[in-house]
Protein backbone atom coordinates (compact mmCIF):
# COMPACT_ATOMS: atom_id res chain seq x y z
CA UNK A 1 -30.76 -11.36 -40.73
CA UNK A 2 -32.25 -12.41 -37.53
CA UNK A 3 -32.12 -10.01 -34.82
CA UNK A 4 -30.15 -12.88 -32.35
CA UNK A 5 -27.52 -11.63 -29.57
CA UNK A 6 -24.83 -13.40 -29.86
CA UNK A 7 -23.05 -14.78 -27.10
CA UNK A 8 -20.82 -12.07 -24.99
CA UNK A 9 -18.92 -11.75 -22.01
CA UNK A 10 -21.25 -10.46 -19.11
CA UNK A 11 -19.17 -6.99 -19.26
CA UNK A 12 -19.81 -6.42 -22.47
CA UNK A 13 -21.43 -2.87 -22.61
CA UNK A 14 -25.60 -2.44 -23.01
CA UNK A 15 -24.48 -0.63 -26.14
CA UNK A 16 -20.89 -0.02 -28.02
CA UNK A 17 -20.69 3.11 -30.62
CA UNK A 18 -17.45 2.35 -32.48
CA UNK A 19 -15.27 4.85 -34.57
CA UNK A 20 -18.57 5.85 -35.90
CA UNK A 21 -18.83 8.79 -38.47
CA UNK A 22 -21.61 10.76 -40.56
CA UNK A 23 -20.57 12.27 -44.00
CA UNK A 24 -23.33 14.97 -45.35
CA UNK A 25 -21.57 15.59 -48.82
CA UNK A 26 -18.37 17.15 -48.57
CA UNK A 27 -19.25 17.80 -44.44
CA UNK A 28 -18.64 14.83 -42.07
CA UNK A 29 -20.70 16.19 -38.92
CA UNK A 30 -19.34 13.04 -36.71
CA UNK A 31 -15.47 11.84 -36.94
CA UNK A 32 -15.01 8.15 -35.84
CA UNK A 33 -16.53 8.80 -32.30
CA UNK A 34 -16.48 5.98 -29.58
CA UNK A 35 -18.67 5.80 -26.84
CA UNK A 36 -20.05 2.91 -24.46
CA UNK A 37 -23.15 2.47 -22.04
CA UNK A 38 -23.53 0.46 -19.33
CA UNK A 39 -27.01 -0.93 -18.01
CA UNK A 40 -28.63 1.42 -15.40
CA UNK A 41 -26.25 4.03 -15.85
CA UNK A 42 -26.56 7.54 -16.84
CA UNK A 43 -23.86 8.87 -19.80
CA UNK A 44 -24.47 12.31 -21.38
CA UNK A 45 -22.75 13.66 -24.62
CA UNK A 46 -22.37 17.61 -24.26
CA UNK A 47 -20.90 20.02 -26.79
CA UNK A 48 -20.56 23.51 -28.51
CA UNK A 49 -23.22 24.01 -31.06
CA UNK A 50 -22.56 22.11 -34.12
CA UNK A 51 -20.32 19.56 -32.31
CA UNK A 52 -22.23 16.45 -33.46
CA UNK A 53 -24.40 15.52 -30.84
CA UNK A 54 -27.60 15.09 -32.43
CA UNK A 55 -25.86 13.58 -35.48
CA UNK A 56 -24.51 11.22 -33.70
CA UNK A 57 -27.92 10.53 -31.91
CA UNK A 58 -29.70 9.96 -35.04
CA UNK A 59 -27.21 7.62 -36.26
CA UNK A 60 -27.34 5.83 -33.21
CA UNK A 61 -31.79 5.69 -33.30
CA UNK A 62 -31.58 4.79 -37.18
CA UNK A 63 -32.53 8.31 -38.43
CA UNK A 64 -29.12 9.04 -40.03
CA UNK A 65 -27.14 6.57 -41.84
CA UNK A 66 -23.10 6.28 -40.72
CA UNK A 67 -20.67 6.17 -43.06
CA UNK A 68 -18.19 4.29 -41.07
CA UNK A 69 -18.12 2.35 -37.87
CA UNK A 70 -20.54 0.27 -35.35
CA UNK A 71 -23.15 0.43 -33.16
CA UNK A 72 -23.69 -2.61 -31.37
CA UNK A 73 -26.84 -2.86 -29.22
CA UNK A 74 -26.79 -5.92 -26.23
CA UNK A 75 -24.14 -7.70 -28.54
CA UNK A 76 -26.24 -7.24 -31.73
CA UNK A 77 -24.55 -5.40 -34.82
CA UNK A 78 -27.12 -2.86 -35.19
CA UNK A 79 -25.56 -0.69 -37.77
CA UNK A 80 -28.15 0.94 -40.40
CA UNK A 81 -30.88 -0.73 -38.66
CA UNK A 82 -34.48 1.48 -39.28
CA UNK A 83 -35.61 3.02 -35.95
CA UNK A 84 -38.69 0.10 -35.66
CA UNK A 85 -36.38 -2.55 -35.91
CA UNK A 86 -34.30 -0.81 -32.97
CA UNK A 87 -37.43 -0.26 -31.28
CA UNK A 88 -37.92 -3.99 -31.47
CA UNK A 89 -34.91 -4.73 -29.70
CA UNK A 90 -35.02 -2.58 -26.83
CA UNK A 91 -33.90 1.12 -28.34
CA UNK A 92 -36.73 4.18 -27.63
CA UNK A 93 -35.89 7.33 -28.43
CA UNK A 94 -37.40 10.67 -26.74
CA UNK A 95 -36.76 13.90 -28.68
CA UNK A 96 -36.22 17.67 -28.17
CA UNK A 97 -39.63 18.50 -29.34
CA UNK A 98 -42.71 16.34 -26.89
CA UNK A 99 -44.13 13.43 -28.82
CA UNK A 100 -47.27 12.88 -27.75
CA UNK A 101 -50.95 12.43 -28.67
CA UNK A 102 -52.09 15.65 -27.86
CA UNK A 103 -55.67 14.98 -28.53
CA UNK A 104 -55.51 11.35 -25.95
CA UNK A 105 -55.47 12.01 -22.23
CA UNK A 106 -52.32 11.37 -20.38
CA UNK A 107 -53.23 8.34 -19.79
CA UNK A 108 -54.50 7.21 -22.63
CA UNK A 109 -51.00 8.31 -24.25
CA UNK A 110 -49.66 5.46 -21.55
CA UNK A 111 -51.91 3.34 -22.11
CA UNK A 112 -51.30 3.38 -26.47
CA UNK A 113 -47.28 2.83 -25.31
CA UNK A 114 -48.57 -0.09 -23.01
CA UNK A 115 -50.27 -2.13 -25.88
CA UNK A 116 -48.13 -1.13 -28.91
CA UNK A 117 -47.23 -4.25 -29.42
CA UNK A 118 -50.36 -5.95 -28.88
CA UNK A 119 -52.33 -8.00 -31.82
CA UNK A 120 -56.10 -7.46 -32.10
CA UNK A 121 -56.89 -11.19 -30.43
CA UNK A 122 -54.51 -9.78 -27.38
CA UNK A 123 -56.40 -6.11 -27.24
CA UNK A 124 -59.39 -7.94 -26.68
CA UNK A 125 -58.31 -10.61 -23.87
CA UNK A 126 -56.56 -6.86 -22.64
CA UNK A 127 -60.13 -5.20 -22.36
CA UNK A 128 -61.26 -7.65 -20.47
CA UNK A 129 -58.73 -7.96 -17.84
CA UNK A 130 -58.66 -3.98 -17.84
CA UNK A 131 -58.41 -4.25 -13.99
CA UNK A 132 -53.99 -5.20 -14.69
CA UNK A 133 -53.52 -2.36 -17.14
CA UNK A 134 -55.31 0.38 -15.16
CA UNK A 135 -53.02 -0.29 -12.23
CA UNK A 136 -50.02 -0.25 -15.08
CA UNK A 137 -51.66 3.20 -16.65
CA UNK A 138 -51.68 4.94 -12.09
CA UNK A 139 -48.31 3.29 -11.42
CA UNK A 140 -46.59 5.17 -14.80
CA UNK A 141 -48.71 8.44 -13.87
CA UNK A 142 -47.94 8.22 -10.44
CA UNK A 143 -43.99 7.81 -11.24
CA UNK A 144 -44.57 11.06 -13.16
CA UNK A 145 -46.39 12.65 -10.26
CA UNK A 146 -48.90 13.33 -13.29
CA UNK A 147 -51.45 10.93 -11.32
CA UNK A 148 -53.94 14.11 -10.29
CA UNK A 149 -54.18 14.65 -14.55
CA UNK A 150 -54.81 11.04 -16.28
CA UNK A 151 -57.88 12.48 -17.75
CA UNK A 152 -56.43 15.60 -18.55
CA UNK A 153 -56.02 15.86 -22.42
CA UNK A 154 -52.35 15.94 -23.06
CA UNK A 155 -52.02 19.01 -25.49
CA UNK A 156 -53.62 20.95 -22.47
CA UNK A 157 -51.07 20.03 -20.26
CA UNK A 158 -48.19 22.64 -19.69
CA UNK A 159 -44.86 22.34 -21.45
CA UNK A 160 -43.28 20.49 -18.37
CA UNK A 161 -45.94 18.07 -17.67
CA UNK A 162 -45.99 17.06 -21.15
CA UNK A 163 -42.46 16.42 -21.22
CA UNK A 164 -42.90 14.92 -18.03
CA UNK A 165 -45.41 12.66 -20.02
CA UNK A 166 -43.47 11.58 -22.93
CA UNK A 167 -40.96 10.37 -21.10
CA UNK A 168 -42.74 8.63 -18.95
CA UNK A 169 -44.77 7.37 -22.13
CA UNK A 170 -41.55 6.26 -23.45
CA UNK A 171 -40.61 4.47 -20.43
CA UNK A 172 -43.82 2.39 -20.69
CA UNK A 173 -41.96 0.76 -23.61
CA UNK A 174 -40.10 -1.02 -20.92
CA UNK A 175 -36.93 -0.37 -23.59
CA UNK A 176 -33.79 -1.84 -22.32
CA UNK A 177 -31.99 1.76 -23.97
CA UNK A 178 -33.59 5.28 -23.73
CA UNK A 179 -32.13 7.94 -25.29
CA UNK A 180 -33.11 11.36 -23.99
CA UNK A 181 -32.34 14.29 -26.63
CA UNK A 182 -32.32 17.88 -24.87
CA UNK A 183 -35.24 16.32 -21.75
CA UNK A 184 -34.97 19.68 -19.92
CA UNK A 185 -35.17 21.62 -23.22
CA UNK A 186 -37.09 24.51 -22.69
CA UNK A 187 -38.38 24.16 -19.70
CA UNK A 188 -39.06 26.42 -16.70
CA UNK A 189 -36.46 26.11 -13.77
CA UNK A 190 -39.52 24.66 -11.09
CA UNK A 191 -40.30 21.79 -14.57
CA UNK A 192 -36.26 20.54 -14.04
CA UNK A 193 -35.95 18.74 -10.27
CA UNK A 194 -39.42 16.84 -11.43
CA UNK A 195 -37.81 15.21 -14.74
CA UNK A 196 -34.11 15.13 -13.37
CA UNK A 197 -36.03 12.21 -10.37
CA UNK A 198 -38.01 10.84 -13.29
CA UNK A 199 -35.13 10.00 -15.36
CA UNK A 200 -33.05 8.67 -12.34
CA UNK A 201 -35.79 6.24 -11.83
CA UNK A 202 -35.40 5.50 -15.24
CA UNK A 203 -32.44 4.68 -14.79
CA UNK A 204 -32.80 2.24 -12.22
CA UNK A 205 -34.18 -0.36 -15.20
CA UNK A 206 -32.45 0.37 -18.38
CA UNK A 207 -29.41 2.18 -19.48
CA UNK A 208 -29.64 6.49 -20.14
CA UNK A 209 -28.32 8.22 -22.77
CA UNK A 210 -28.68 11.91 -23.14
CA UNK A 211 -27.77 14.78 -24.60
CA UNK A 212 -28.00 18.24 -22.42
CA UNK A 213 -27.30 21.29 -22.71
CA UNK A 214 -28.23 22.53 -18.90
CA UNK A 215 -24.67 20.95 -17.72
CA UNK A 216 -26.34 21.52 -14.29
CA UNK A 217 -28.61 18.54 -14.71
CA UNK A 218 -25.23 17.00 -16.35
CA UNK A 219 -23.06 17.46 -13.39
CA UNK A 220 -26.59 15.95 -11.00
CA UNK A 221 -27.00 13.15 -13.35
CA UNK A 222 -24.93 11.56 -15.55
CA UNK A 223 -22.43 9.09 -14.06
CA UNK A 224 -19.92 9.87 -17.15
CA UNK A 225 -19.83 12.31 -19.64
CA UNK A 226 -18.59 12.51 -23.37
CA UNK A 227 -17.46 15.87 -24.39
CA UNK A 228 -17.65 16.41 -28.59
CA UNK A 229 -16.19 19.23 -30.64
CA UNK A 230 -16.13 19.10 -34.46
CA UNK A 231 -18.02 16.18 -34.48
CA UNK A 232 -14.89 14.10 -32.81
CA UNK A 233 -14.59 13.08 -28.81
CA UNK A 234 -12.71 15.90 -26.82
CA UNK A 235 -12.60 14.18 -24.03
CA UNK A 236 -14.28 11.79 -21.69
CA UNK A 237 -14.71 11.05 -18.01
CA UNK A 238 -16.29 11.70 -15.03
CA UNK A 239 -18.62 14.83 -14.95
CA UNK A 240 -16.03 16.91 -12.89
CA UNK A 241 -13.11 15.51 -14.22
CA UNK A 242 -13.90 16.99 -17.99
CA UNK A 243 -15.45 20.48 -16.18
CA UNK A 244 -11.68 20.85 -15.47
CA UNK A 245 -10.08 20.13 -18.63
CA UNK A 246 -8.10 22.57 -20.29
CA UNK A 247 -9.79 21.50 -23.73
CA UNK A 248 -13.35 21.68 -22.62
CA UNK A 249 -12.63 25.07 -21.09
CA UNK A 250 -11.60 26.11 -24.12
CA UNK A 251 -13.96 24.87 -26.20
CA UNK A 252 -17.54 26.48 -24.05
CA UNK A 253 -15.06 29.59 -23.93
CA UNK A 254 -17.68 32.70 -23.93
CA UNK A 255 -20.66 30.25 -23.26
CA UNK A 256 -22.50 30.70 -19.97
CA UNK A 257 -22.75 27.83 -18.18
CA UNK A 258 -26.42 27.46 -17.87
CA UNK A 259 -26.84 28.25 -21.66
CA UNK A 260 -27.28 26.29 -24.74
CA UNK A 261 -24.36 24.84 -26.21
């Protein structure tokens, strides 16, 4: 099968999730759950524990296979596709727990993203026009404000500089999709404002989708949000428009708001 758009209407969404669901046994974590992304736009999926969210992630990324419904990626059917293939066309994945080369520097950890796709022929013609990818390597530190620590090694970095740097390494992917799972996750509250203006610049070339549990970084960044509980859509809407629903209320019922959900 050849990995060829086909033709769609200019509003057809960056990527369509259609009535998609995930059967573990006898347990189906996600319930024919629709969702749809826009380029340059920010949508988060929030939730109660066990609502689905990072099932329906890995379904999404090719690390769990659905058992019903579509997921359609800049008009390609990408349904069951492995997560290089996804990578191939656009899809990068960041996860709760930093991916990173911890024994590289930061920006060598760029620099790996930067040429990943490079064949040995095209490393060498890189070396030797080192000059362009240096000023590729600052420009991704810099957007990271990790430009003072490019020779740092990157498992000596703090917590919130690496995440800082894996998303930024992800970004050097130039994907077209990047799905952020839990990007505040365990961070300190002075390691949030940095990657909240990091993704939003993100944002400003491909399409965002995250999942969150800090709904304050919800309510300051996502343009929509999809609400799941019992691995089906609750609701769906703008962020304050689904803060005030009865069923949402209901649902975080006992669950401060600045806590995991």
């Amino acid at each position: 099968m050849n990995d060829i758009p086909c033709r769609v209407p200019e509003a057809t969404p960056l990527i369509a999730v259609v009535d998609l669901a995930v059967r573990f046994g006898d347990f189906e974590a996600v319930r024919g759950v629709s969702v749809a992304l826009d380029s340059r736009a920010i949508h988060a999926v929030i939730g109660p524990n066990g609502a689905g969210k990072t099932t329906l992630f890995n379904a999404i990324s090719g690390f769990a296979k659905p058992t019903r419904g579509r997921v359609v990626l800049a008009g390609v059917d990408v349904t069951n596709y492995a997560p290089d293939r996804l990578a191939r066309l656009g899809l990068a994945r960041s996860f709760q727990i930093c991916s990173i080369f911890p024994n590289l520097t930061a920006g060598d950890n760029i620099r790996v993203a930067l040429t990943r796709h490079l064949s040995g022929l095209q490393l060498l013609r890189r070396r030797a026009r080192r000059d362009s990818l240096a000023i590729q390597v600052e420009g991704l530190l810099r957007e990271a404000g990790l430009e003072s620590e490019g020779n740092r090694r990157a498992g000596d970095l703090p917590y919130g500089r690496r995440r800082l740097l894996e998303i930024v390494t992800t970004i050097a992917m130039a994907p077209k999709l990047l799905l952020l799972d839990e990007p505040t996750a365990g961070l300190a509250r002075e390691d949030v404002a940095p990657v909240i203006a990091l993704i939003r610049r993100v944002a400003l070339r491909c399409g965002v989708l995250l999942v969150e549990h800090n709904l304050n970084v919800v309510e300051s960044l996502a343009t929509r949000v999809t609400v799941l509980a019992d691995g089906r859509v609750l609701c769906e809407g703008p962020y304050h428009d689904v803060a005030r629903d009865a069923r949402v209320i209901a649902a975080y019922i006992g669950v401060p708001r600045n806590a995991g959900t």
